[in-house]
PDB file of N, CA and C in Angstrom:
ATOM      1  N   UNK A   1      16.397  -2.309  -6.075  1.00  0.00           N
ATOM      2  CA  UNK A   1      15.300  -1.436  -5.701  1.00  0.00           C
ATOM      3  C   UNK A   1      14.004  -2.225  -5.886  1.00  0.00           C
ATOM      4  N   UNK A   2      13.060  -2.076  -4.667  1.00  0.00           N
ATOM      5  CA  UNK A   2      11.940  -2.820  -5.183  1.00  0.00           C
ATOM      6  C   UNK A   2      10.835  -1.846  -4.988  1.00  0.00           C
ATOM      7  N   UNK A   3       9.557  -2.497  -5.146  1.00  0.00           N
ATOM      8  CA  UNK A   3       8.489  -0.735  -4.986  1.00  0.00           C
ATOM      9  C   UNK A   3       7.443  -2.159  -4.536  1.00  0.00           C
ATOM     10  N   UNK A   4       6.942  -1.699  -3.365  1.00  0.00           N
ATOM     11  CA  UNK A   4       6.286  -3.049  -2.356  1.00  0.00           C
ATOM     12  C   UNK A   4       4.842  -2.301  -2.214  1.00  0.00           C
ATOM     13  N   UNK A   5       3.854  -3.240  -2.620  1.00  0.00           N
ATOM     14  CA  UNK A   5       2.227  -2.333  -2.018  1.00  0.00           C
ATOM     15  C   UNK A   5       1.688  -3.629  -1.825  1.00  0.00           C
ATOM     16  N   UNK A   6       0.822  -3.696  -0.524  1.00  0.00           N
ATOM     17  CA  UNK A   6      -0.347  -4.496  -0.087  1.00  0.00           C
ATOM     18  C   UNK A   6      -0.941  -3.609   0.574  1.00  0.00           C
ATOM     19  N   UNK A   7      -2.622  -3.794   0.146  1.00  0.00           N
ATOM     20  CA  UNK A   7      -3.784  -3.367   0.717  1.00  0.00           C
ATOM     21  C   UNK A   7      -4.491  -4.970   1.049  1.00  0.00           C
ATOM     22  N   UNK A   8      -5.471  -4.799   2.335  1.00  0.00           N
ATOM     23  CA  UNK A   8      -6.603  -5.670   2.642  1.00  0.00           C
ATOM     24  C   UNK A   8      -7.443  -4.901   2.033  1.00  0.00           C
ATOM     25  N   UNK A   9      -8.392  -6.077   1.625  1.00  0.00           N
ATOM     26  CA  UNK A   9      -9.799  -5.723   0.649  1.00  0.00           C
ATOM     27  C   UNK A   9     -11.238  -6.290   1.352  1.00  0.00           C
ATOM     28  N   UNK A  10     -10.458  -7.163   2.901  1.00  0.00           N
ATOM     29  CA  UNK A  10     -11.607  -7.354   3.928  1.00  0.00           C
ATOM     30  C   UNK A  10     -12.115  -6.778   4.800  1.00  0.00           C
ATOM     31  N   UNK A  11     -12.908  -5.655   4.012  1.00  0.00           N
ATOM     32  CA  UNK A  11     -13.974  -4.658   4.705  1.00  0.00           C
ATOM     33  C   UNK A  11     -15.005  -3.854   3.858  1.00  0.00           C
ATOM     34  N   UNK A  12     -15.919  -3.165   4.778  1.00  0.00           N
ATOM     35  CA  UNK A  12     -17.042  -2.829   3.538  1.00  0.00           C
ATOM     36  C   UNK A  12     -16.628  -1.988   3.093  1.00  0.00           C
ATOM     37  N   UNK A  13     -15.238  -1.525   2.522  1.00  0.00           N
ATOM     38  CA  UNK A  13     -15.059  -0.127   1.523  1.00  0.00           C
ATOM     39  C   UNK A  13     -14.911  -1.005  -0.041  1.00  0.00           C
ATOM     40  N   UNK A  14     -14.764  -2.152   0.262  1.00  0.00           N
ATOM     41  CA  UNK A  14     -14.560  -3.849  -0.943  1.00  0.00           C
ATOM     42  C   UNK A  14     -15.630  -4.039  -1.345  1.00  0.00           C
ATOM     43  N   UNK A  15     -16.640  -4.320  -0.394  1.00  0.00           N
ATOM     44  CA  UNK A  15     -17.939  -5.748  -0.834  1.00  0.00           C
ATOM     45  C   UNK A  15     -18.965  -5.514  -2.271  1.00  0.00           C
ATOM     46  N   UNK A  16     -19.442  -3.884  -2.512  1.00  0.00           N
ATOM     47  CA  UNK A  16     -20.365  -3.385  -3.464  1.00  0.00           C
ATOM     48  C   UNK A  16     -19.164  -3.713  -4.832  1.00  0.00           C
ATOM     49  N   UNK A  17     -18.240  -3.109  -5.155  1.00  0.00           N
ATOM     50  CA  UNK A  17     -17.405  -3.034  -5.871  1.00  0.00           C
ATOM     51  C   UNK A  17     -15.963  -3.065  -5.607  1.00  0.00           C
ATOM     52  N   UNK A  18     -15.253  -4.290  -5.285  1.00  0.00           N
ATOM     53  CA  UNK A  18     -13.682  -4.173  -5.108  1.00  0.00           C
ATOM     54  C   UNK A  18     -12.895  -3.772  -6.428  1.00  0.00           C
ATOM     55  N   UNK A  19     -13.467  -4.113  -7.042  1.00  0.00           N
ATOM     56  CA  UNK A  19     -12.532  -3.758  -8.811  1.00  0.00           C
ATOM     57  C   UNK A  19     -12.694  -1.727  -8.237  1.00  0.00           C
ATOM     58  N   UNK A  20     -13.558  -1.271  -8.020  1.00  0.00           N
ATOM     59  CA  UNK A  20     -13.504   0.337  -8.061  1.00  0.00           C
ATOM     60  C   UNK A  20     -12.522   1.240  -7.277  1.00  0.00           C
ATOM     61  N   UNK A  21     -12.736   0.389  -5.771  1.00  0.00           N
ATOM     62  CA  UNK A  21     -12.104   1.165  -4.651  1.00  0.00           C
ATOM     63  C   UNK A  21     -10.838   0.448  -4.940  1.00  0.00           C
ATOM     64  N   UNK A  22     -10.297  -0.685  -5.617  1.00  0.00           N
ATOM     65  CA  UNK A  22      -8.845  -0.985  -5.935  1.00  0.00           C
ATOM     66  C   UNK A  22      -8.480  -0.239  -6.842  1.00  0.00           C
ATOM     67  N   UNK A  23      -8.781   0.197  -7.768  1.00  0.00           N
ATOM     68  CA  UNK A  23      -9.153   0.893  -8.751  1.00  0.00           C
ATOM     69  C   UNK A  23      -8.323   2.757  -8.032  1.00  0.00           C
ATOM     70  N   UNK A  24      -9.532   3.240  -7.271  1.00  0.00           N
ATOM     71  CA  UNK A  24      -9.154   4.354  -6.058  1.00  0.00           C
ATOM     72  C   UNK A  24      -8.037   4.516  -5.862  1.00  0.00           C
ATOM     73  N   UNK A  25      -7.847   2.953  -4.779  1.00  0.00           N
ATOM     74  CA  UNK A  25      -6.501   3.146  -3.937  1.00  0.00           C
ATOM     75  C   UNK A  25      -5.422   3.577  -5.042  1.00  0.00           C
ATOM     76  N   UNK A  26      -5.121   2.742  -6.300  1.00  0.00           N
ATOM     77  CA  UNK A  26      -4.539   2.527  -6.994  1.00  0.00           C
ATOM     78  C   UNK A  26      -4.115   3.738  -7.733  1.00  0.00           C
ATOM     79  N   UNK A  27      -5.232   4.615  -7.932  1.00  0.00           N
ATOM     80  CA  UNK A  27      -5.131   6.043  -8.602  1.00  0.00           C
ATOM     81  C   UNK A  27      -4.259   6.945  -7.379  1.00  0.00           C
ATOM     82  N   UNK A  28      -4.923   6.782  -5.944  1.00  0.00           N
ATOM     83  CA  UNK A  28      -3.818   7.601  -5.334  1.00  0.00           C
ATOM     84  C   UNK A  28      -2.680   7.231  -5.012  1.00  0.00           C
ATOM     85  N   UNK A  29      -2.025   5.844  -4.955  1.00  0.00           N
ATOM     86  CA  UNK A  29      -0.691   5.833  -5.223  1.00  0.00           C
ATOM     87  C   UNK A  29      -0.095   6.283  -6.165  1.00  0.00           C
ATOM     88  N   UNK A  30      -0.668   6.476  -7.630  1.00  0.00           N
ATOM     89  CA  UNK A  30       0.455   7.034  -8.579  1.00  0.00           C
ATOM     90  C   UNK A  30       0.356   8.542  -8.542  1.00  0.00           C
ATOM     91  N   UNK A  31      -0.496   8.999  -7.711  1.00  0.00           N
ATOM     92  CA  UNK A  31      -0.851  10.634  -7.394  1.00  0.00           C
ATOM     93  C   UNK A  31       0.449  10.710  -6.678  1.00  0.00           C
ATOM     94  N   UNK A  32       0.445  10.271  -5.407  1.00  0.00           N
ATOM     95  CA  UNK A  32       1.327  10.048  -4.785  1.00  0.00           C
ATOM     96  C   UNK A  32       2.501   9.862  -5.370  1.00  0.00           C
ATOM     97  N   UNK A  33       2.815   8.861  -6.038  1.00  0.00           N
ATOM     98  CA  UNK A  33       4.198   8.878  -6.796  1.00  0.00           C
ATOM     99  C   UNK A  33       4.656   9.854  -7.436  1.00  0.00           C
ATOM    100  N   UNK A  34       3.846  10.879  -8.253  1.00  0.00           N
ATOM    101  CA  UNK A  34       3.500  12.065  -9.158  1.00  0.00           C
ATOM    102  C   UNK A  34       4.221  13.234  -8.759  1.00  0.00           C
ATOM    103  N   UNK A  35       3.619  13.201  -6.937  1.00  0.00           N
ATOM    104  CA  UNK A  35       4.133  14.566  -6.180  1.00  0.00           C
ATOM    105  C   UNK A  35       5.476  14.325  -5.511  1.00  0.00           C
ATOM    106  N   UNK A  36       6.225  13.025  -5.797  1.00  0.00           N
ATOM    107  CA  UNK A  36       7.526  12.774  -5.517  1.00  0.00           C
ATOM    108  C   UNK A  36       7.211  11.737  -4.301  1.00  0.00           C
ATOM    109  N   UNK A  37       6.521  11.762  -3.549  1.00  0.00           N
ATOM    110  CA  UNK A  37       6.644  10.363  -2.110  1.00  0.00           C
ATOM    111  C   UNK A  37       6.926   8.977  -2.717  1.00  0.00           C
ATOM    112  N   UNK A  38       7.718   8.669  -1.678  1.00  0.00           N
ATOM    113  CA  UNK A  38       8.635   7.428  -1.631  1.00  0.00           C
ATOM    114  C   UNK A  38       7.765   6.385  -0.822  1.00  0.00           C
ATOM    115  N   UNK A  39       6.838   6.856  -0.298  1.00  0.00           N
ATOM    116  CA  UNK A  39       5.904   5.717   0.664  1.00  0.00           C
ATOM    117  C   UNK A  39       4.716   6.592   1.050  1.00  0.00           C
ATOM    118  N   UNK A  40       4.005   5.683   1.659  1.00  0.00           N
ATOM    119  CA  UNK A  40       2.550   6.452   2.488  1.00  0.00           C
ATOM    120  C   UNK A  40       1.638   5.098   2.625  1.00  0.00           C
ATOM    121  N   UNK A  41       0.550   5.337   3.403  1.00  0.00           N
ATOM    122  CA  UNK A  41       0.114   4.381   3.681  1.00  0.00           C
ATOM    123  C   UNK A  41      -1.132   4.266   2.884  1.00  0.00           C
ATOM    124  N   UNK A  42      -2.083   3.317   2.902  1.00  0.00           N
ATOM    125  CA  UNK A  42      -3.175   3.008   1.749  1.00  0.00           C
ATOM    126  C   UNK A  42      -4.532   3.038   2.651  1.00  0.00           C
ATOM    127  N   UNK A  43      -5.494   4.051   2.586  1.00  0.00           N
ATOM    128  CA  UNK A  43      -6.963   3.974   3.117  1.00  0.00           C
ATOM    129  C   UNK A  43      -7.689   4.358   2.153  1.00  0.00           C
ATOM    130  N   UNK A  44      -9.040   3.774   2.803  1.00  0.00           N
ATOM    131  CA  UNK A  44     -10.278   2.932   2.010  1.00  0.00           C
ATOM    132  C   UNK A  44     -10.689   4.076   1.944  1.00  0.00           C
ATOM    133  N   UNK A  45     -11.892   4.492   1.097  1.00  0.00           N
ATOM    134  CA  UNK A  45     -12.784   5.266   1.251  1.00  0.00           C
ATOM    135  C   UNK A  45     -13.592   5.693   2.179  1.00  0.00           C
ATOM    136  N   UNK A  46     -13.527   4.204   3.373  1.00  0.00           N
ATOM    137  CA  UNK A  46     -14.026   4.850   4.777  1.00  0.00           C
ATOM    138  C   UNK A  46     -13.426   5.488   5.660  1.00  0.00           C
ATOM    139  N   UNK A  47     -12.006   5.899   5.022  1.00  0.00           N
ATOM    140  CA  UNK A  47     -11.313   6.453   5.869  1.00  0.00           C
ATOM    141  C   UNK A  47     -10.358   5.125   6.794  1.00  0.00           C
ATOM    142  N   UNK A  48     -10.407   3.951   6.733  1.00  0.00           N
ATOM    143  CA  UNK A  48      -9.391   2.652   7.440  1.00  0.00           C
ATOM    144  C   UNK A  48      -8.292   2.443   6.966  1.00  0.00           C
ATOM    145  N   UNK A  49      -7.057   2.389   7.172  1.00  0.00           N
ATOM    146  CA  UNK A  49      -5.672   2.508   7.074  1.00  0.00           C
ATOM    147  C   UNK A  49      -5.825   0.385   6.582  1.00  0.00           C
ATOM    148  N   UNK A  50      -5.846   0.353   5.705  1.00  0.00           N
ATOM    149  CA  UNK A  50      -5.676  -0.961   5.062  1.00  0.00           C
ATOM    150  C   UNK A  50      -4.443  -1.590   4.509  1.00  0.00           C
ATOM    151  N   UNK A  51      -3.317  -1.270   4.379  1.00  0.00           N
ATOM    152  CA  UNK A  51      -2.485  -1.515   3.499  1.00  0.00           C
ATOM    153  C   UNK A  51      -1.115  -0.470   3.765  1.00  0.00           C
ATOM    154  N   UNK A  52       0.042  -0.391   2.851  1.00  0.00           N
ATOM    155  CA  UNK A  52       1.133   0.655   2.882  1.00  0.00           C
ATOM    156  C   UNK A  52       1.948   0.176   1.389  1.00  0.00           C
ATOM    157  N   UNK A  53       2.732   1.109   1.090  1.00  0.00           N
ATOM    158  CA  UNK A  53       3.256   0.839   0.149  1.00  0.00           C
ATOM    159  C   UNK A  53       4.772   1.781  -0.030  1.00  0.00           C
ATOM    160  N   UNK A  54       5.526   1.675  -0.983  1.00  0.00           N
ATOM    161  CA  UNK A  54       6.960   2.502  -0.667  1.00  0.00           C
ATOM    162  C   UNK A  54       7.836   1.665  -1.781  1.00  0.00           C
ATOM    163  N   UNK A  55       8.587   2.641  -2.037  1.00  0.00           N
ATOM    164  CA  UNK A  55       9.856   2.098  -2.870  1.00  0.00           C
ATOM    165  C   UNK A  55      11.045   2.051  -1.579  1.00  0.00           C
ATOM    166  N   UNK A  56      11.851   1.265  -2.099  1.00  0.00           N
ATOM    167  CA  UNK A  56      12.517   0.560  -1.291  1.00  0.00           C
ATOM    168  C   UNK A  56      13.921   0.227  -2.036  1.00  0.00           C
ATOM    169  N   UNK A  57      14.904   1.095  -1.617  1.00  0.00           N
ATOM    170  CA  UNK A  57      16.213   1.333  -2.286  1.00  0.00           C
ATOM    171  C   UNK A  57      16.772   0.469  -1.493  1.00  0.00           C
ATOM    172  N   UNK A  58      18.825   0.571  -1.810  1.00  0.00           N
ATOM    173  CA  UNK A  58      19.270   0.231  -0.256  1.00  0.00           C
ATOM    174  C   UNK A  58      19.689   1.130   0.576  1.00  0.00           C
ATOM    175  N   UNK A  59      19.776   2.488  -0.179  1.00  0.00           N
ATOM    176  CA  UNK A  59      19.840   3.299   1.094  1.00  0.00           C
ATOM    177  C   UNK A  59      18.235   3.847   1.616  1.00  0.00           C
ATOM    178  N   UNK A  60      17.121   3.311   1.354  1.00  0.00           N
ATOM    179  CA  UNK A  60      16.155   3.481   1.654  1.00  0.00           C
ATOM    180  C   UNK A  60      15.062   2.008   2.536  1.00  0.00           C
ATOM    181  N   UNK A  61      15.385   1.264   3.552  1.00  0.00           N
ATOM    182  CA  UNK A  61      14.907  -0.077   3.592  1.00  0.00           C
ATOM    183  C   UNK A  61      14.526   0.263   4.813  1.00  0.00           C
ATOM    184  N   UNK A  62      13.157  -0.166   4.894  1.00  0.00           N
ATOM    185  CA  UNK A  62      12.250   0.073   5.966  1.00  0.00           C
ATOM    186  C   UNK A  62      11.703  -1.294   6.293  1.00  0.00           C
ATOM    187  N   UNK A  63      12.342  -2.106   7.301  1.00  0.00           N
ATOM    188  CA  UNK A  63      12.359  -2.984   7.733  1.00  0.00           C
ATOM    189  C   UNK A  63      10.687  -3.670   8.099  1.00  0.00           C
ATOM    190  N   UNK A  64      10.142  -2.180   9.248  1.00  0.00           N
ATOM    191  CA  UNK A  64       8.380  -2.755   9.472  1.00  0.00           C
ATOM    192  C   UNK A  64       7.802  -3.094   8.106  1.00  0.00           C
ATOM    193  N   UNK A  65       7.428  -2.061   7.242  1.00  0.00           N
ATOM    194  CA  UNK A  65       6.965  -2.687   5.855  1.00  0.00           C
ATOM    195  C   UNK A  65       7.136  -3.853   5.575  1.00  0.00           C
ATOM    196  N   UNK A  66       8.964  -4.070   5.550  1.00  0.00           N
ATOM    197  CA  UNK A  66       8.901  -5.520   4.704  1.00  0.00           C
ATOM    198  C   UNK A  66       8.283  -6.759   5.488  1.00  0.00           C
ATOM    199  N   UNK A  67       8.499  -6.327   7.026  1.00  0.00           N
ATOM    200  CA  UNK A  67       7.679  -7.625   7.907  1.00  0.00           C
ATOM    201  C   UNK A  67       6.529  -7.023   7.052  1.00  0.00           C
ATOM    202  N   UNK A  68       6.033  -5.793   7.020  1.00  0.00           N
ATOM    203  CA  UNK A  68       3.983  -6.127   6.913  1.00  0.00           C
ATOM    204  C   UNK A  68       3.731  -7.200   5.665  1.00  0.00           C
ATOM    205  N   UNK A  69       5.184  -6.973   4.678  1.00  0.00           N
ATOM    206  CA  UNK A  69       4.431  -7.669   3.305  1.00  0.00           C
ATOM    207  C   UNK A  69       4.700  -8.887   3.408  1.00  0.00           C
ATOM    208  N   UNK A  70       6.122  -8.941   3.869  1.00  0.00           N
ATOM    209  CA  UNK A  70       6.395 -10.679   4.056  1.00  0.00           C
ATOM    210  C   UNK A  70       6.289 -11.373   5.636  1.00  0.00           C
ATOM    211  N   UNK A  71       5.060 -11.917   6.071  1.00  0.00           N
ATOM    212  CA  UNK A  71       4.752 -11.664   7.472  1.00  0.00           C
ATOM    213  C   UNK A  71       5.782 -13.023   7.989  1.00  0.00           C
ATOM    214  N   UNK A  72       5.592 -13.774   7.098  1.00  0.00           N
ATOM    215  CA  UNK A  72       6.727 -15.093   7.266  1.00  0.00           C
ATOM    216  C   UNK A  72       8.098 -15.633   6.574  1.00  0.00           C
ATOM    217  N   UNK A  73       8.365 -14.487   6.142  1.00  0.00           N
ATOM    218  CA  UNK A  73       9.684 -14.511   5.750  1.00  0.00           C
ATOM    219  C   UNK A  73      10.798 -14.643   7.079  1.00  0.00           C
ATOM    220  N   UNK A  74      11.884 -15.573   6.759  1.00  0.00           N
ATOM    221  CA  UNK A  74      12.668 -15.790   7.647  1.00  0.00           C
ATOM    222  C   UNK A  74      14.182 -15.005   7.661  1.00  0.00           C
ATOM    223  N   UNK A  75      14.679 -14.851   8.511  1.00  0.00           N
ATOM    224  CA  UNK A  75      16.242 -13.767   8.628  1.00  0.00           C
ATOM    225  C   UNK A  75      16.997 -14.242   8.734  1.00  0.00           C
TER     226      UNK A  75
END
């Protein structure tokens, strides 16, 4: 089982304070984890879809994700 998260931090919801809005994102994934979801995707405070994240069983393997995290991983 693995539990996979990447967010981009290249945009202005980052530049004033990235420690805060990582900080954010970070609080609503374990919200998220809290209310039972197994995945969802990660946006900024401006509302931009930056990132995704998900646990990842083997009866649970979501192939797009793992391309998003490992963009050059080979098969």
């Amino acid at each position: 089982m693995d539990f996979i998260l990447k967010f981009n931090m290249n945009n202005d919801a980052f530049i004033k304070y990235p420690e805060a809005e990582a900080k954010r994102i970070l609080a609503k994934v374990i919200y998220d984890l809290d209310i039972g979801k197994v995945y969802n995707n990660i946006v900024d405070i401006n509302g931009n879809t930056v990132g995704k994240w998900e646990i990842i069983t083997d009866i649970n393997v979501n192939k797009e994700l793992e391309d998003y995290v490992n963009p050059e991983k080979e098969e």
